[in-house]
N, C-alpha and C. Protein backbone atom coordinates (compact mmCIF):
# COMPACT_ATOMS: atom_id res chain seq x y z
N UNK A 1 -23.83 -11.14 -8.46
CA UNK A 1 -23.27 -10.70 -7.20
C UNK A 1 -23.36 -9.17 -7.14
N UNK A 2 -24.09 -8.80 -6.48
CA UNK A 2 -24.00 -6.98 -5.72
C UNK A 2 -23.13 -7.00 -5.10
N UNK A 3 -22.62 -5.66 -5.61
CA UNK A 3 -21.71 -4.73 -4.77
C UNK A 3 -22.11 -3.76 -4.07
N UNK A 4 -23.17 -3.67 -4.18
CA UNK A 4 -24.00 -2.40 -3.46
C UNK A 4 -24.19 -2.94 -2.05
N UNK A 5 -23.37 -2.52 -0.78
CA UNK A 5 -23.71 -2.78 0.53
C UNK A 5 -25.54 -2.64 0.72
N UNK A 6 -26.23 -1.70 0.43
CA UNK A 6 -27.56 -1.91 0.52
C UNK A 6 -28.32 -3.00 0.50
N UNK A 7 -27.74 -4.14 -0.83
CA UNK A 7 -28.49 -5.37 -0.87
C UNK A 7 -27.84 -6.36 -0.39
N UNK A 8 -27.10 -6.37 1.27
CA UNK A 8 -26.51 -7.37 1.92
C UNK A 8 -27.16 -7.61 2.98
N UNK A 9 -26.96 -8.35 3.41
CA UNK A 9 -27.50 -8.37 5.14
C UNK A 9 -26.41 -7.75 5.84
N UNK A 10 -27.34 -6.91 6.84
CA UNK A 10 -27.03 -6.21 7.86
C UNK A 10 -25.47 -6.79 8.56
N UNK A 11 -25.41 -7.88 8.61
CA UNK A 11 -24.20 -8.35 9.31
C UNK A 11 -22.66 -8.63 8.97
N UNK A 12 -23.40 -9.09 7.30
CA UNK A 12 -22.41 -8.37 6.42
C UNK A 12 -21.95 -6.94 5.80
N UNK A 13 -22.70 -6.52 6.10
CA UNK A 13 -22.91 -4.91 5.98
C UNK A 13 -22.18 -4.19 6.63
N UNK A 14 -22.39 -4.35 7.90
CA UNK A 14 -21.18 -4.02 9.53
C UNK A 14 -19.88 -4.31 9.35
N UNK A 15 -19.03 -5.74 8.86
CA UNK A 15 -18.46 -6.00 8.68
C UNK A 15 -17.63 -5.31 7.10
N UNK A 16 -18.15 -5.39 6.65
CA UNK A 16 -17.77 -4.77 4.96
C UNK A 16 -17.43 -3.17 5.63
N UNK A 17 -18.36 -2.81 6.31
CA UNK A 17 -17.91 -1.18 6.66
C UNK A 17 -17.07 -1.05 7.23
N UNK A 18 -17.16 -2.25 8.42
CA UNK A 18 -16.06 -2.09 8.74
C UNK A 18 -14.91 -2.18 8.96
N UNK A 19 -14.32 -3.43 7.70
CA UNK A 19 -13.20 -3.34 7.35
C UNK A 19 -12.73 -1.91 6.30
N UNK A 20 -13.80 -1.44 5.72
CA UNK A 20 -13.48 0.03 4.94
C UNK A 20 -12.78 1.12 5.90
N UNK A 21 -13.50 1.45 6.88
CA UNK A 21 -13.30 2.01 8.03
C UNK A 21 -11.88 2.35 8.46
N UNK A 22 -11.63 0.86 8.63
CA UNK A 22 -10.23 0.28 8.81
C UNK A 22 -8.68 0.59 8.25
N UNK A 23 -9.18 0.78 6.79
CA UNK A 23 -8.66 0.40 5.76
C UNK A 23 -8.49 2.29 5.49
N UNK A 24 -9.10 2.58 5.78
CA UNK A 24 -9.26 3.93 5.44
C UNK A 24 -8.53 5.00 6.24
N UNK A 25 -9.04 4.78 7.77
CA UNK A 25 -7.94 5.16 9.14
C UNK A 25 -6.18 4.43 8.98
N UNK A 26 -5.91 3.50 8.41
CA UNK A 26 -4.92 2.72 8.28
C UNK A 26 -3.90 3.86 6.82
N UNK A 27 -4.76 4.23 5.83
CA UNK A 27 -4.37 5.27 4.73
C UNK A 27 -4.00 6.62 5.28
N UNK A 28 -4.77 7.03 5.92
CA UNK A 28 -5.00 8.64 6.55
C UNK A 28 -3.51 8.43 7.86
N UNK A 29 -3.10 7.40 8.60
CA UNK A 29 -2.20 7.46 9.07
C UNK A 29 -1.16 7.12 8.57
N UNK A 30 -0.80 6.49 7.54
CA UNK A 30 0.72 6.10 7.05
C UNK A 30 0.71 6.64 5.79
N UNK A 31 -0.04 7.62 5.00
CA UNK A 31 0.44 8.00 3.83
C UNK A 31 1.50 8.80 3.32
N UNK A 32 1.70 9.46 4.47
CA UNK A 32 3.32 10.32 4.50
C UNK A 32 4.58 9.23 4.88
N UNK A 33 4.22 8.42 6.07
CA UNK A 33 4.97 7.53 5.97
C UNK A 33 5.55 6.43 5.05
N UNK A 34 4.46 5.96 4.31
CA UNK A 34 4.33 5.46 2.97
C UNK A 34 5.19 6.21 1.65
N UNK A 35 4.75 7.62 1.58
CA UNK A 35 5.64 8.02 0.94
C UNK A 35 7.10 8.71 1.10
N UNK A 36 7.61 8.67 2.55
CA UNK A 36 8.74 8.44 2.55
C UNK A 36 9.51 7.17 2.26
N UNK A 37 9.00 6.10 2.54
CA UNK A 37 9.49 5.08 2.34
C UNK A 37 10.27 4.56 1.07
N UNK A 38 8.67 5.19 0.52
CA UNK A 38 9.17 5.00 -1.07
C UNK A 38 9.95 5.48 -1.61
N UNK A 39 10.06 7.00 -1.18
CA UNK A 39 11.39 7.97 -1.49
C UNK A 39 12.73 7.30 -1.45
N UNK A 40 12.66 6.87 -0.39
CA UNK A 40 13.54 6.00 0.20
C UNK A 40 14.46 5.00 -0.81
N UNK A 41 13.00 4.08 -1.14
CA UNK A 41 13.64 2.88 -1.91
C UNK A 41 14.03 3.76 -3.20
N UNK A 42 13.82 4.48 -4.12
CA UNK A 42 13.52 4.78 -5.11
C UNK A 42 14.92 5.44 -5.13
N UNK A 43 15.64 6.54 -4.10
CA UNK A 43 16.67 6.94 -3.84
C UNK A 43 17.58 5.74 -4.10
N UNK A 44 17.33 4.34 -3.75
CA UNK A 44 18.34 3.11 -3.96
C UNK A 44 18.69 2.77 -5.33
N UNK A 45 18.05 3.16 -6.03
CA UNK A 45 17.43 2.48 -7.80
C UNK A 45 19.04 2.75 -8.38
N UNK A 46 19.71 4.06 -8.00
CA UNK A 46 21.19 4.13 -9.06
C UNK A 46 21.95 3.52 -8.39
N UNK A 47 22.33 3.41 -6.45
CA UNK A 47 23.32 2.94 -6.11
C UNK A 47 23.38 1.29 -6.14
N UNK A 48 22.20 0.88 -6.60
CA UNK A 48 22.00 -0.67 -6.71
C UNK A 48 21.60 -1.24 -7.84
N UNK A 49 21.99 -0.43 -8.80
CA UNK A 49 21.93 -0.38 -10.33
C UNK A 49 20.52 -1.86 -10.69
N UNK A 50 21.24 -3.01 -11.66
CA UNK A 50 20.79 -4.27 -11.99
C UNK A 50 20.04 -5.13 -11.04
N UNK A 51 20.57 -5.09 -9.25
CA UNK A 51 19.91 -5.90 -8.33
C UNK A 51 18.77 -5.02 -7.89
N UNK A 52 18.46 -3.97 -8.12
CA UNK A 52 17.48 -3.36 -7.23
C UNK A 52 16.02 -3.59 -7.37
N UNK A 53 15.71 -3.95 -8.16
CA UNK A 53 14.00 -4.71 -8.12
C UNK A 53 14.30 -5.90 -7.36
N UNK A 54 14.88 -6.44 -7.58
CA UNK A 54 15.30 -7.96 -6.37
C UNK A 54 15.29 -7.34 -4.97
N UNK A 55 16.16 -6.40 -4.77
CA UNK A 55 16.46 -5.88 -3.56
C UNK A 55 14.81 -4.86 -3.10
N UNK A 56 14.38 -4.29 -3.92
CA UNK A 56 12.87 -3.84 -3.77
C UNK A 56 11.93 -4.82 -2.92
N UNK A 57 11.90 -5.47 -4.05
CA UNK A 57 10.67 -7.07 -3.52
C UNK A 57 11.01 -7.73 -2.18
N UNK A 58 12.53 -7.39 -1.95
CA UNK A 58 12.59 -8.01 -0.38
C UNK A 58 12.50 -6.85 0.56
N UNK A 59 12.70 -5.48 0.00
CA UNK A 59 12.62 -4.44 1.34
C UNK A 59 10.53 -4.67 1.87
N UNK A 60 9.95 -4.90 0.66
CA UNK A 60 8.66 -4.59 0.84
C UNK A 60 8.37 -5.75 1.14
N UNK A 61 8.82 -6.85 1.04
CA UNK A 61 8.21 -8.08 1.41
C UNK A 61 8.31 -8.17 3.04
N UNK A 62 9.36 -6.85 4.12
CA UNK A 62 9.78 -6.87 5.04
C UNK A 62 8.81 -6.22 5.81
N UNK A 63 7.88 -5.36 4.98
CA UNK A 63 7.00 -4.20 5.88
C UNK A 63 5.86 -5.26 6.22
N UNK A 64 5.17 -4.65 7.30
CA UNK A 64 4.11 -5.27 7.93
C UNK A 64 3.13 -3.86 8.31
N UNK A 65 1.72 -3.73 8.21
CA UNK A 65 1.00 -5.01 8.02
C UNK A 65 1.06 -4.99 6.05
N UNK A 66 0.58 -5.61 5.67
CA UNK A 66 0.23 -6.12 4.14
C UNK A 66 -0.24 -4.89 3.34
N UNK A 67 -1.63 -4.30 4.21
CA UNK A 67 -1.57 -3.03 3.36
C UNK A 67 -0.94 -2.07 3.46
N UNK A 68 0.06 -1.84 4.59
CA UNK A 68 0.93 -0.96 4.33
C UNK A 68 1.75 -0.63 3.03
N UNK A 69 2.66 -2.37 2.97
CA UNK A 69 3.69 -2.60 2.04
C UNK A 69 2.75 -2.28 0.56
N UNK A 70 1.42 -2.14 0.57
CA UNK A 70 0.82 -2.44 -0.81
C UNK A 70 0.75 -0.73 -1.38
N UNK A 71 0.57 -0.24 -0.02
CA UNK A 71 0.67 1.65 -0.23
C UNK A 71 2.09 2.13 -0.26
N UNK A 72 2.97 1.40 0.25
CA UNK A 72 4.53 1.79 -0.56
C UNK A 72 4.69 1.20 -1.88
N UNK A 73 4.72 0.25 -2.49
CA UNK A 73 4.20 -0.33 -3.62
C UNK A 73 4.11 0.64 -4.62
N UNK A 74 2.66 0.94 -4.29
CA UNK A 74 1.97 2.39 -5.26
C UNK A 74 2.89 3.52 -5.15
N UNK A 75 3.20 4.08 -3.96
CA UNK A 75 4.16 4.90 -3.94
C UNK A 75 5.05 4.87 -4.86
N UNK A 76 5.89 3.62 -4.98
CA UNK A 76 7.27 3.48 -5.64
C UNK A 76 6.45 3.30 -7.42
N UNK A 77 5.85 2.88 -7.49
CA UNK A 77 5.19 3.06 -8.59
C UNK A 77 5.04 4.25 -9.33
N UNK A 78 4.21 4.84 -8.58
CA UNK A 78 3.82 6.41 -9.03
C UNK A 78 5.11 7.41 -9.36
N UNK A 79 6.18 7.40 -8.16
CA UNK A 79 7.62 7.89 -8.40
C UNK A 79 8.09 7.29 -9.51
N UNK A 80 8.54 6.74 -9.66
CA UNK A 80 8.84 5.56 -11.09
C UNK A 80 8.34 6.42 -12.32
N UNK A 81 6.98 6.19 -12.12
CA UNK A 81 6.25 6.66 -13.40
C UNK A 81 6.36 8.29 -13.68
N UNK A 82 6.61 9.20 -12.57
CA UNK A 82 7.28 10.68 -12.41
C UNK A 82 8.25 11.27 -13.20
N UNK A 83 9.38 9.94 -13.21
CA UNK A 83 10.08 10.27 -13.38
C UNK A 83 10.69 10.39 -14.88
C-alpha cells in the first residue's frame, strides 16, 4: 500500500487533499481555542481531585466536531506532560 498521493488515482487524490485541506483550515482555526479549553480542563485536575479523568472523558466526549475534541486531547496532554 502507497502512501505517496502521486501513485493514486486522480480521484482519490482530490479527495485525500482534500480532506487534508480540511483538516488543516479546521487546526489553523481552533488552535487557540483548543488550547484554552484545555487550560480550562487542566485548571479542574485539583478542584476535582480522584473523579477528574472521569469527569475529563465526559467534558471531551461533549465537544463536537471529533477532531476538535482530539486537538483538546493533545492539548491536555501536552499541559500534563509540562507540568
Amino acid at each position: 500500500m502507497s502512501f505517496n498521493l502521486a501513485n493514486k488515482p486522480n480521484e482519490q487524490r482530490s479527495v485525500e487533499e482534500a480532506e487534508k485541506a480540511r483538516l488543516f483550515e479546521l487546526w489553523q482555526h481552533n488552535l487557540q481555542r483548543a488550547k484554552a479549553d484545555a487550560a480550562r480542563l487542566v485548571g479542574e485536575k485539583g478542584k476535582r481531585k480522584g473523579k477528574w479523568e472521569e469527569w475529563l472523558r465526559a467534558q471531551l466526549a461533549t465537544l463536537t466536531p471529533a477532531e476538535y475534541a482530539s486537538m483538546v486531547q493533545r492539548e491536555v496532554r501536552r499541559l500534563l506532560a509540562a507540568r
